[in-house]
N, C-alpha and C. Protein backbone atom coordinates (compact mmCIF):
# COMPACT_ATOMS: atom_id res chain seq x y z
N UNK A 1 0.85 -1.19 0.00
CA UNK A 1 0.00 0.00 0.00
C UNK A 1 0.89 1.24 0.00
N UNK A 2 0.62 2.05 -0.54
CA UNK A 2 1.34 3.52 -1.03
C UNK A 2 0.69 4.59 -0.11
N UNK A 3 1.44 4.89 0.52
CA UNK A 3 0.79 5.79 1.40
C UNK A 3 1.63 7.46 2.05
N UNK A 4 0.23 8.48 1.59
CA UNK A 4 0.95 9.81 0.82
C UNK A 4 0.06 10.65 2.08
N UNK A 5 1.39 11.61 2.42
CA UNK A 5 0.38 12.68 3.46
C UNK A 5 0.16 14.07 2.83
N UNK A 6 -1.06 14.17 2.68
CA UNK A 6 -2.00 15.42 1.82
C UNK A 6 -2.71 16.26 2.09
N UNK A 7 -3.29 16.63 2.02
CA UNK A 7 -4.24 17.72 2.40
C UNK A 7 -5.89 17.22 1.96
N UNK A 8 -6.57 17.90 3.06
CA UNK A 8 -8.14 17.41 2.60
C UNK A 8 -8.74 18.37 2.74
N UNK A 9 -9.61 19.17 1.56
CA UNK A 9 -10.49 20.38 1.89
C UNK A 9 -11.04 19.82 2.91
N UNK A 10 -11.93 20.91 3.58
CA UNK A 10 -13.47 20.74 4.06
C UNK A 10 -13.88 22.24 4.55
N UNK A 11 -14.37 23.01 4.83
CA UNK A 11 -15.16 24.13 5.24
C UNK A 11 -16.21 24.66 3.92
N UNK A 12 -16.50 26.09 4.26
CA UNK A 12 -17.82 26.52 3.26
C UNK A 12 -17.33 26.84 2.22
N UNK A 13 -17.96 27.17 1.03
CA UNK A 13 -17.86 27.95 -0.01
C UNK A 13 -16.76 29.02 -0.13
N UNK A 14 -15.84 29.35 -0.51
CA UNK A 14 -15.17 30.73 -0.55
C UNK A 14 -14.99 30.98 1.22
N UNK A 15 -14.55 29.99 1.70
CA UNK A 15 -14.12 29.50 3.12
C UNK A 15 -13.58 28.17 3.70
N UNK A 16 -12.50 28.22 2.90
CA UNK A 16 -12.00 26.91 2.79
C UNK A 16 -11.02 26.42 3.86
N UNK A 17 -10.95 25.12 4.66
CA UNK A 17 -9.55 25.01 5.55
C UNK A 17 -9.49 23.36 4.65
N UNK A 18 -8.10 23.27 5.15
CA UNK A 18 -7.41 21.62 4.65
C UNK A 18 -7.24 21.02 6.32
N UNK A 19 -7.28 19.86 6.10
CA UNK A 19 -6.61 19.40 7.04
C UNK A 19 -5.45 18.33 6.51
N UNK A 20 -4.12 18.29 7.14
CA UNK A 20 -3.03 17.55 6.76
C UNK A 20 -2.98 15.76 7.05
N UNK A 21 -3.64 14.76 6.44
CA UNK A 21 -4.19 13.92 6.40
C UNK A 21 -2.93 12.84 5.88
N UNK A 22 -2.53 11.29 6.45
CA UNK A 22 -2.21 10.08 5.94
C UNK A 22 -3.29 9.53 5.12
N UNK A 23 -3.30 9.53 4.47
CA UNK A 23 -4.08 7.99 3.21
C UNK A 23 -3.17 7.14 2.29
N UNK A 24 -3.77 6.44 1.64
CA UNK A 24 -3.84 5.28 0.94
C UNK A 24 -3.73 6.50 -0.55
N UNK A 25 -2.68 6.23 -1.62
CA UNK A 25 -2.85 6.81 -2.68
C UNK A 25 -3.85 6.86 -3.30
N UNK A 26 -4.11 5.43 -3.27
CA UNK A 26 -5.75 5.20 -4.36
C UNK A 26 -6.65 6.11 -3.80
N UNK A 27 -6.87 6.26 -2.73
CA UNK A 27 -8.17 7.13 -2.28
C UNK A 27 -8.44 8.46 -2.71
N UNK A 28 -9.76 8.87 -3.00
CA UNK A 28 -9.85 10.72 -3.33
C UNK A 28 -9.25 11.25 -2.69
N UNK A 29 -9.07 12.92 -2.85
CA UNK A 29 -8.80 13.56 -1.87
C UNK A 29 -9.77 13.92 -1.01
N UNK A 30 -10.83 14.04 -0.86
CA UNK A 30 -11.24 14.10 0.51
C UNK A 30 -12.75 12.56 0.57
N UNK A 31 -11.64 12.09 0.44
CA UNK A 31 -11.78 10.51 1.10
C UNK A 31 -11.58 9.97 2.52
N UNK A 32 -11.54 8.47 2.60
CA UNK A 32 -11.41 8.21 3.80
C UNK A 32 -9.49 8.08 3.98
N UNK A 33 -9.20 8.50 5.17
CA UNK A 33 -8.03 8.40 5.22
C UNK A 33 -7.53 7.65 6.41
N UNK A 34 -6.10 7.84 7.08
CA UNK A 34 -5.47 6.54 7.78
C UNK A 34 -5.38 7.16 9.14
N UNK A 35 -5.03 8.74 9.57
CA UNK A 35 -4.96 9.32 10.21
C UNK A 35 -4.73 10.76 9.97
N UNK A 36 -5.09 12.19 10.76
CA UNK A 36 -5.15 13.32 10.69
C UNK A 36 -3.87 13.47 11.67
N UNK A 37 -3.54 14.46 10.59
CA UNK A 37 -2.16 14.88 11.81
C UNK A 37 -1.67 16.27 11.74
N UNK A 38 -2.61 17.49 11.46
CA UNK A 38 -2.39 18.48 11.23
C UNK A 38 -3.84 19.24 10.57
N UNK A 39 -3.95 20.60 10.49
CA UNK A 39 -4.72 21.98 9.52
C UNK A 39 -4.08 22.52 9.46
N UNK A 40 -4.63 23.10 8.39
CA UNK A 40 -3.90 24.44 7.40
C UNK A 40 -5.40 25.51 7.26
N UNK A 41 -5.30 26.77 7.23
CA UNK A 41 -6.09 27.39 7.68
C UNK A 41 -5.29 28.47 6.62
N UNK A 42 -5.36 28.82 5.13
CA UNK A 42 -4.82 30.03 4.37
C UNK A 42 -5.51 31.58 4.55
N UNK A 43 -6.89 31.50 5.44
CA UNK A 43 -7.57 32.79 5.14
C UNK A 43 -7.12 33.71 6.40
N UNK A 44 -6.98 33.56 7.57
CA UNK A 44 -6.29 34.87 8.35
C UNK A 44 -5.71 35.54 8.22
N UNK A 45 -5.15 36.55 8.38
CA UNK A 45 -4.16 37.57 8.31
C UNK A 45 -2.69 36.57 8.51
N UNK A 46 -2.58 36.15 9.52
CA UNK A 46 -1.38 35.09 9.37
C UNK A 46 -1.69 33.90 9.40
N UNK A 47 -1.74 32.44 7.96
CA UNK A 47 -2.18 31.79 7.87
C UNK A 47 -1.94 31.15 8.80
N UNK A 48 -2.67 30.05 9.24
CA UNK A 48 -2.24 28.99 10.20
C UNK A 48 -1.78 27.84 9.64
N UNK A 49 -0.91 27.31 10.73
CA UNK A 49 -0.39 25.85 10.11
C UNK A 49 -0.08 24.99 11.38
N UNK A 50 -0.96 23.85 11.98
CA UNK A 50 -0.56 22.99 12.97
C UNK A 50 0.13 21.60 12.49
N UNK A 51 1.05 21.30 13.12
CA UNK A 51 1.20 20.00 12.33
C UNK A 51 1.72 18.93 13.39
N UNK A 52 1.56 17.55 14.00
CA UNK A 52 1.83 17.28 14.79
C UNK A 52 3.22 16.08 14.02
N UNK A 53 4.37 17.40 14.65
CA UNK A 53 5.82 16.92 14.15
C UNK A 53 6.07 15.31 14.74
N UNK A 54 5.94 15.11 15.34
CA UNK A 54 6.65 13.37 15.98
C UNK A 54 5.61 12.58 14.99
N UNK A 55 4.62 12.54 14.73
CA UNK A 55 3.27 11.75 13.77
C UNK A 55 3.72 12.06 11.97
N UNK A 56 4.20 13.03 11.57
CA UNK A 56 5.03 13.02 10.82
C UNK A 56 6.24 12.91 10.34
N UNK A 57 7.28 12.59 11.56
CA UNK A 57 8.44 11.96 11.70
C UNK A 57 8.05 10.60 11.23
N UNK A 58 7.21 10.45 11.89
CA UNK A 58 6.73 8.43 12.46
C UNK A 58 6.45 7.88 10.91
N UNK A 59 5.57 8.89 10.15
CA UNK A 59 5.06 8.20 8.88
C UNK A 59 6.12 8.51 7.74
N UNK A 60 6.90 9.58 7.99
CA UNK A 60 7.99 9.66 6.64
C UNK A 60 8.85 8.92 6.82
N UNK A 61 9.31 8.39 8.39
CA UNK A 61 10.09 7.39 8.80
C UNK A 61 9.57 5.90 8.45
N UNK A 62 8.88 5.82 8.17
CA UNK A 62 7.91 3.88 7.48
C UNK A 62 7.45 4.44 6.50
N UNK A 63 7.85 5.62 5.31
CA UNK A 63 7.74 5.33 3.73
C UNK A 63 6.84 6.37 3.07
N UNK A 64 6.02 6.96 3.83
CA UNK A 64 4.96 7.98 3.61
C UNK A 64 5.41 8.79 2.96
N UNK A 65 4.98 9.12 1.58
CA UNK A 65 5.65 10.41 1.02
C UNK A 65 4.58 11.59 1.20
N UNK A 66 5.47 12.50 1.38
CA UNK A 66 4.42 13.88 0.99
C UNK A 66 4.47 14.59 -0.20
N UNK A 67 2.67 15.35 -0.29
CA UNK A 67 3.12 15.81 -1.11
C UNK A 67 3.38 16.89 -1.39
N UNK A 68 3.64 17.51 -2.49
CA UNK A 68 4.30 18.67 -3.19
C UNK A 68 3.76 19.31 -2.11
N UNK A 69 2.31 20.08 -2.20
CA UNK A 69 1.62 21.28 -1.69
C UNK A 69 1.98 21.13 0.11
N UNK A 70 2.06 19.85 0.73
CA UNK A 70 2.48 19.96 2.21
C UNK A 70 3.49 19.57 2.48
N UNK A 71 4.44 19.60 1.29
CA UNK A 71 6.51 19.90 1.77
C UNK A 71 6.62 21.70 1.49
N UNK A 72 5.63 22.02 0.72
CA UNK A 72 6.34 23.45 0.38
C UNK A 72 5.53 24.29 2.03
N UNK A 73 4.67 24.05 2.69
CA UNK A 73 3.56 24.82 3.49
C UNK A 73 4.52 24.22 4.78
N UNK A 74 5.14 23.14 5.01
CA UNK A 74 6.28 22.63 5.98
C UNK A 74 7.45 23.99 5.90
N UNK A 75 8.15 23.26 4.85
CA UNK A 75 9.54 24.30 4.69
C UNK A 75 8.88 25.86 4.99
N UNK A 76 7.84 26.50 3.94
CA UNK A 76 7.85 27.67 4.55
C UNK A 76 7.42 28.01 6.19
N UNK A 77 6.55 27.20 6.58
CA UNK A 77 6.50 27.46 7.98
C UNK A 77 7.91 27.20 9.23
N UNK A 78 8.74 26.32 8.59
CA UNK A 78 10.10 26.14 9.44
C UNK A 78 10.81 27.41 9.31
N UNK A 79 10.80 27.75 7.50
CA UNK A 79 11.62 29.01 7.52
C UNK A 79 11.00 30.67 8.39
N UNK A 80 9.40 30.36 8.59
CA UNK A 80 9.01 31.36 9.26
C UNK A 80 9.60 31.76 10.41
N UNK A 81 9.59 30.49 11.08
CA UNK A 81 9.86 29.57 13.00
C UNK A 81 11.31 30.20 13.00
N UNK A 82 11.93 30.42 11.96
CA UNK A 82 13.50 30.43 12.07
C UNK A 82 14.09 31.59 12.05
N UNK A 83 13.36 32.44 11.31
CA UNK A 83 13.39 34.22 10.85
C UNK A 83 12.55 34.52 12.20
N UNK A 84 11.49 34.44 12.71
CA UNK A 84 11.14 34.96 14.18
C UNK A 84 12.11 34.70 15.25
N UNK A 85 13.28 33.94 15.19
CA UNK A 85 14.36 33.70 16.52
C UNK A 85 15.23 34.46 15.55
């Protein structure tokens, strides 16, 4: 089984949040998935980004790839974390 950590819409219309989701490749994107381990929240003044780091250690560490859109929303939030110290 191929298993990719992604993003899953869900909120209203022209009010959108993701949440940062493990699944199964085959599955839609906002399908059933394996575990939640993070949101992304783009509409505030300063977007939000939670991500629970050891749960994404755990799954890139046993094969989990990520993808494109939540390695680039990672790196920029580390480089944020890093420019505020």
């Amino acid at each position: 089984m191929a298993v990719r950590i992604r993003m899953k819409r869900f909120g209203a219309k022209n009010r959108q949040q993701w949440r940062i989701v493990v699944s199964d490749a085959k599955m839609p994107r906002d399908g059933r998935f394996i575990e939640e381990i993070g949101y992304y929240d783009p509409l505030p003044r300063e977007e939000k980004l939670e991500v629970k780091k050891e749960r994404l250690d755990y799954w890139v560490k046993n094969g989990a790839q990520m993808s494109v859109a939540v390695r680039s929303l990672i790196k920029r939030s580390e480089k944020k974390k890093r420019a505020k110290t």
